[in-house]
Protein backbone atom coordinates (compact mmCIF):
# COMPACT_ATOMS: atom_id res chain seq x y z
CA UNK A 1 19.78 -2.59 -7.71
CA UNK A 2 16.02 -0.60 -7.31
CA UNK A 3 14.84 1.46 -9.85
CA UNK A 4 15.31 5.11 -9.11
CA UNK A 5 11.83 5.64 -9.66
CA UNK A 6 11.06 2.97 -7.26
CA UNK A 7 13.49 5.02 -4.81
CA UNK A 8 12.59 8.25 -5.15
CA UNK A 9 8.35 8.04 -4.55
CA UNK A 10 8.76 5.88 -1.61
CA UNK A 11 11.19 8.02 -0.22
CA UNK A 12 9.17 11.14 -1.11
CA UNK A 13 6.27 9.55 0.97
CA UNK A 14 8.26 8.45 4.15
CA UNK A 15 9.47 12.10 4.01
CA UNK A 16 5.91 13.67 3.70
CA UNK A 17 4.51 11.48 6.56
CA UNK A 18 8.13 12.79 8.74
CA UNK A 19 6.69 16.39 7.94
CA UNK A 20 3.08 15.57 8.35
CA UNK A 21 4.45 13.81 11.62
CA UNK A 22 6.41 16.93 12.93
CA UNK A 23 3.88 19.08 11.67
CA UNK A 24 0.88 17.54 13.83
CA UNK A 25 3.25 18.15 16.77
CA UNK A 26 3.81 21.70 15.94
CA UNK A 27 -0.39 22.30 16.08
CA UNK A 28 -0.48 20.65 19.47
CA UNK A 29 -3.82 19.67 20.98
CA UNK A 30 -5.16 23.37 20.64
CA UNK A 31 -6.28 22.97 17.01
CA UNK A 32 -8.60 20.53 15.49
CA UNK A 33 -5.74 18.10 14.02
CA UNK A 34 -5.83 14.81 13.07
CA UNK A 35 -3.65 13.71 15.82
CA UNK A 36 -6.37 15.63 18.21
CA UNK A 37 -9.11 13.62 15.78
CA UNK A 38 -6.92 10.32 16.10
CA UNK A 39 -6.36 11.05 20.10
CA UNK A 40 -10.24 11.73 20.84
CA UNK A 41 -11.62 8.96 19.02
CA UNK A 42 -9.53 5.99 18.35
CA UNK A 43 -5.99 5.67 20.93
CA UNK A 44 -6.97 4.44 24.17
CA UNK A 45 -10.65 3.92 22.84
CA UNK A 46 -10.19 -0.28 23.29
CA UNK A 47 -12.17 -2.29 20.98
CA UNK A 48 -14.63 0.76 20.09
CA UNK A 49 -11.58 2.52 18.48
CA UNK A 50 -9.91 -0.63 17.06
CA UNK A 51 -13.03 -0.85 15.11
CA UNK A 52 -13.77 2.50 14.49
CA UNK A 53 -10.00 2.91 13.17
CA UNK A 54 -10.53 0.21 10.53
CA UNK A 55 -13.83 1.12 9.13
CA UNK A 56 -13.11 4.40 8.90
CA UNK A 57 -9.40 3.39 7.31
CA UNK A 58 -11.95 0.68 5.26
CA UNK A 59 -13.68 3.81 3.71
CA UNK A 60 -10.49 5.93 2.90
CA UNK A 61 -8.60 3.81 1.22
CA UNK A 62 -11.92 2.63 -1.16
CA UNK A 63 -11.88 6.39 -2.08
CA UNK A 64 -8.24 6.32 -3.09
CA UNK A 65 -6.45 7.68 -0.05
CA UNK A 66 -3.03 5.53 0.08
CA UNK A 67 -2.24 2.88 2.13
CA UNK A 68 0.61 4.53 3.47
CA UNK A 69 -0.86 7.52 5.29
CA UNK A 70 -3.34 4.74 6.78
CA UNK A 71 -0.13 2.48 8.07
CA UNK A 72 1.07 5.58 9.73
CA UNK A 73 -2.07 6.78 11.60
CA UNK A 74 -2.56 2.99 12.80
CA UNK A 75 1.16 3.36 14.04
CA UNK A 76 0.93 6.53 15.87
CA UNK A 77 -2.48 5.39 17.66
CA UNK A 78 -1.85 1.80 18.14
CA UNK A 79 1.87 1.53 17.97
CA UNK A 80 3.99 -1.12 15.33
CA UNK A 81 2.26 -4.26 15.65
CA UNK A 82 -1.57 -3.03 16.62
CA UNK A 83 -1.13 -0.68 13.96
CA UNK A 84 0.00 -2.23 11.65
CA UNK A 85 -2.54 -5.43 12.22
CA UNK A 86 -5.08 -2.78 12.22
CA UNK A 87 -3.97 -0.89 9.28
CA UNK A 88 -3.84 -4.38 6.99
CA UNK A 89 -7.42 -4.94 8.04
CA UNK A 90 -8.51 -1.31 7.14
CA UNK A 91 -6.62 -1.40 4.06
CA UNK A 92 -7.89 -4.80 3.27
CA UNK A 93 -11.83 -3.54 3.77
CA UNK A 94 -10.81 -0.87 1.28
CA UNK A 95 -9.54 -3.33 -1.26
CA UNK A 96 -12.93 -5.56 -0.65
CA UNK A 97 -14.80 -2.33 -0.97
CA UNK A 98 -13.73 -1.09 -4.03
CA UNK A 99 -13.15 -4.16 -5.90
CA UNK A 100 -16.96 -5.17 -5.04
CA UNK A 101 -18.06 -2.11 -6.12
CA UNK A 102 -16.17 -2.13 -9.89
CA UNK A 103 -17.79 -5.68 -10.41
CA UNK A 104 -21.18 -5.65 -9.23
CA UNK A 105 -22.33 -1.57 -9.57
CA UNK A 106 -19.58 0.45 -11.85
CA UNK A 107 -18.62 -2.37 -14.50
CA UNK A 108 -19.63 -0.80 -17.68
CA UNK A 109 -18.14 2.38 -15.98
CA UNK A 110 -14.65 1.20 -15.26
CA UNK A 111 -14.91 -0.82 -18.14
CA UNK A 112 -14.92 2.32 -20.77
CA UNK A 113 -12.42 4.55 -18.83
CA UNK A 114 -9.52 1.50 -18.02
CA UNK A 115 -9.82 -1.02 -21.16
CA UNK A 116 -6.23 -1.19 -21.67
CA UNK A 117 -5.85 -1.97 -18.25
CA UNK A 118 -8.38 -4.00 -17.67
CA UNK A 119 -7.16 -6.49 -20.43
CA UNK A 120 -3.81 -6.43 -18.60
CA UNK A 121 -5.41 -7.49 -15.41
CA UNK A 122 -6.90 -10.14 -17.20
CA UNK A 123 -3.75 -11.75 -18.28
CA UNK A 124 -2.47 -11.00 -15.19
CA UNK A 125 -4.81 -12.76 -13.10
CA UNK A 126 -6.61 -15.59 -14.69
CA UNK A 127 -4.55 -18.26 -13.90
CA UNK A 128 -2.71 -17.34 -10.95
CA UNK A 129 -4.74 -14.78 -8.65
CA UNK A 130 -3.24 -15.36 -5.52
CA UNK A 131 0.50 -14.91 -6.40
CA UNK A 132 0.13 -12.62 -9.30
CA UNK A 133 -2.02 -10.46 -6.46
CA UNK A 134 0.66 -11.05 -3.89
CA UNK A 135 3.80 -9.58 -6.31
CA UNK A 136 1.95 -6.48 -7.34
CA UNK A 137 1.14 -6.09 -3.54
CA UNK A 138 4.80 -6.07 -2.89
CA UNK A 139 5.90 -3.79 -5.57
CA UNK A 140 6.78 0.34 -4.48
CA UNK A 141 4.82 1.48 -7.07
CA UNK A 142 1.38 1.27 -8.94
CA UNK A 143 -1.95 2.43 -8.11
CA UNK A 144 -3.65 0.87 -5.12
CA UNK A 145 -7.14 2.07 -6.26
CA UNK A 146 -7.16 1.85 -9.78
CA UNK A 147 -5.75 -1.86 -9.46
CA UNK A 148 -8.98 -2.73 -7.28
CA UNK A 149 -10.87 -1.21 -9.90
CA UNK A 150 -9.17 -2.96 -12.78
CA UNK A 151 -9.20 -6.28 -10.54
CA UNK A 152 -12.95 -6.25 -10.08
CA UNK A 153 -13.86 -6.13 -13.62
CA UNK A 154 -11.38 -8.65 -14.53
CA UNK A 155 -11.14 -12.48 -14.12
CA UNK A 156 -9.52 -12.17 -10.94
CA UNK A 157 -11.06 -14.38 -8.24
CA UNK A 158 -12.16 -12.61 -5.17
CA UNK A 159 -11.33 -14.28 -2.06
CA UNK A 160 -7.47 -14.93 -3.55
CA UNK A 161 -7.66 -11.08 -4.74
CA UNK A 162 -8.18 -10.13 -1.33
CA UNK A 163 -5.78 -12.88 0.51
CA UNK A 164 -3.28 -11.75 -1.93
CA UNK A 165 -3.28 -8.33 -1.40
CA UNK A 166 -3.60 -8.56 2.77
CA UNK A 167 -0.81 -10.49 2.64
CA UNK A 168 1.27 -8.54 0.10
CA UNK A 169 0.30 -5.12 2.06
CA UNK A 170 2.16 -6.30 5.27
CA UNK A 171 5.97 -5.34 4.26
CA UNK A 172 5.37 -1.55 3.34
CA UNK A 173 2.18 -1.36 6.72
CA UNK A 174 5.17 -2.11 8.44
CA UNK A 175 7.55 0.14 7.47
CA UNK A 176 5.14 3.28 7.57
CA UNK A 177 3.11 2.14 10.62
CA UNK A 178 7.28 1.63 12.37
CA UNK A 179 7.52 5.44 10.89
CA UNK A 180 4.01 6.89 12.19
CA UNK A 181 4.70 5.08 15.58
CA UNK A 182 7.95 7.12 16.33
CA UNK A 183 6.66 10.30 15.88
CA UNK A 184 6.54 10.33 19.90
CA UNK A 185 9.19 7.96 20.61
CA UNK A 186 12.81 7.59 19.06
CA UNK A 187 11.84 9.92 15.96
CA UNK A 188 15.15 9.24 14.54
CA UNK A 189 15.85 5.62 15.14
CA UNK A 190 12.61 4.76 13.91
CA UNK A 191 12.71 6.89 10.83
CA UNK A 192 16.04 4.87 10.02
CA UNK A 193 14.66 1.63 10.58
CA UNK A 194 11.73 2.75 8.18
CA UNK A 195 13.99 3.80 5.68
CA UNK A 196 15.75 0.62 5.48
CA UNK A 197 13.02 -1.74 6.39
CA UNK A 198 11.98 -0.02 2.47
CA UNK A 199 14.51 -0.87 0.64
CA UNK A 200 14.25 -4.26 2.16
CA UNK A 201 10.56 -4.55 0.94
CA UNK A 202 11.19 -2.93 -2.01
CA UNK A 203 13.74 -5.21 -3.06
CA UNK A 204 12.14 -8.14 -2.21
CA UNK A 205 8.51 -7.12 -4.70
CA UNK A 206 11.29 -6.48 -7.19
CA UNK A 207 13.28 -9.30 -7.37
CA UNK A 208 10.42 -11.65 -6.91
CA UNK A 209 8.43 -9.74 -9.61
CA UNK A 210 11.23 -10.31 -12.02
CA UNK A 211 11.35 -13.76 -11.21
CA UNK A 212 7.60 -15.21 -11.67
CA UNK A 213 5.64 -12.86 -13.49
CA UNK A 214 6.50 -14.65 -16.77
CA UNK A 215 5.71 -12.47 -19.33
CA UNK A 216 2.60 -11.02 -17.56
CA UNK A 217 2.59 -7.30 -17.76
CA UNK A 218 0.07 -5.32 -15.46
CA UNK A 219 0.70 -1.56 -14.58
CA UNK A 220 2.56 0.34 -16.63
CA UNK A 221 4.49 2.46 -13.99
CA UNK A 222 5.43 -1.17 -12.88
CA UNK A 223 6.53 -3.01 -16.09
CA UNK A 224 8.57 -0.17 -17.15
CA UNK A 225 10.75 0.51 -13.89
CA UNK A 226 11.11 -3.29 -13.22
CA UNK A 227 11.83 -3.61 -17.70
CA UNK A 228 14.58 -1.02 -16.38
CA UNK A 229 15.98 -3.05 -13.56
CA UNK A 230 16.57 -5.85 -15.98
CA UNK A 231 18.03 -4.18 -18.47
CA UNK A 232 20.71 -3.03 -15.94
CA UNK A 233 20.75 -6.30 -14.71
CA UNK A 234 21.97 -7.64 -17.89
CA UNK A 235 24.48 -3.93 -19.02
CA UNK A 236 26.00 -4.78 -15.88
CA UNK A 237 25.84 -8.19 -14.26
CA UNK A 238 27.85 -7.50 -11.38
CA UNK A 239 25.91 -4.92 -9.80
């Protein structure tokens, strides 16, 4: 069974996107949206606004805006599977970004503000960077930026850091690229499949969380709902 906590954020974003969605429809092409922004520039743009879509999604996400919103712009200009290709790779450039920037310029920084943290990430990473990456990647919760932060002053190894997290990004891209991509077509089947297609990728960071972490503790938003899960697990075995 998911953690409440798990439950209720994700389902608080996919409803903010349907409202930012609905909203951007409302405006119409009169007013300087971001669909007008996303329309001008990147749909329909070819290669020029493939790349311009993932550098400037590259850039965001370094400066903390959340993978999500990303997912669902690359969805409503590109469709599911452009977008959410796209969206990985922009999301991925943010990861590089930021995690580059905590080890080789901000270290002492990040260092003093995130020491509990960072000796988390430590533990957390040193002798499995790929698949500890991977798990947190999967997970509904957490901090995107601050874990690139904590990553790049820790032991973690770069090019697993970033494999790890590409790869762990996909399941939730999907879902909120599916989600930005029916904002013009089949609003309400897509918003379903969204909804579901979260609680399958929820579920899945969850279980496999529980399963091979050993020990390791990370984020703290993380350890306590999945510490929750298993104590339900073992109140009630049958659920």
């Amino acid at each position: 069974m998911l953690n409440p906590k798990f439950v209720i954020r994700g389902l608080a974003v996919i409803v903010a996107l349907v409202l930012l969605g609905m909203g951007l429809r409302v405006l119409g092409v009169d007013q300087e949206s971001g669909a007008e922004l996303i329309d001008r520039w990147v749909r329909d743009q070819g290669l020029t606004g493939e790349a311009l879509f993932v550098l400037a999604a590259g850039l965001a996400t370094a400066f903390a805006l959340p993978r999500q919103l990303v997912a669902f712009l690359g969805g409503y200009a590109f469709g599911l599977a452009e977008g959410t290709l796209l969206a990985v790779a922009g999301a991925a450039l943010g990861c590089a970004l930021t995690f580059m920037f905590a080890r080789w310029v901000a270290r002492d920084w990040v260092s003093r503000h995130l020491p509990a943290r960072i000796r988390k990430a430590d533990a957390f990473f040193l002798e499995h960077t790929f698949s500890m990456t991977l798990l947190i990647r999967l997970l509904p919760a957490g901090s995107n930026f601050l874990t690139n932060l904590a990553a790049g002053v820790s032991s973690a190894r770069f090019p697993l850091f970033l494999a790890g997290s590409a790869i762990g990004y996909i399941p939730q891209m999907v879902v909120f690229a599916l989600l930005g991509s029916g904002i013009n077509l089949d609003p309400a089947l897509r918003i379903s499949g969204s909804v579901v297609l979260f609680f399958v990728s929820a579920g899945l960071g969850i279980y496999l969380f529980r399963r091979f972490r050993h020990g390791h503790t990370f984020d703290r938003a993380v350890d306590e709902a999945v510490e929750a899960d298993e104590a339900r697990a073992e109140d009630n075995p049958t659920a």
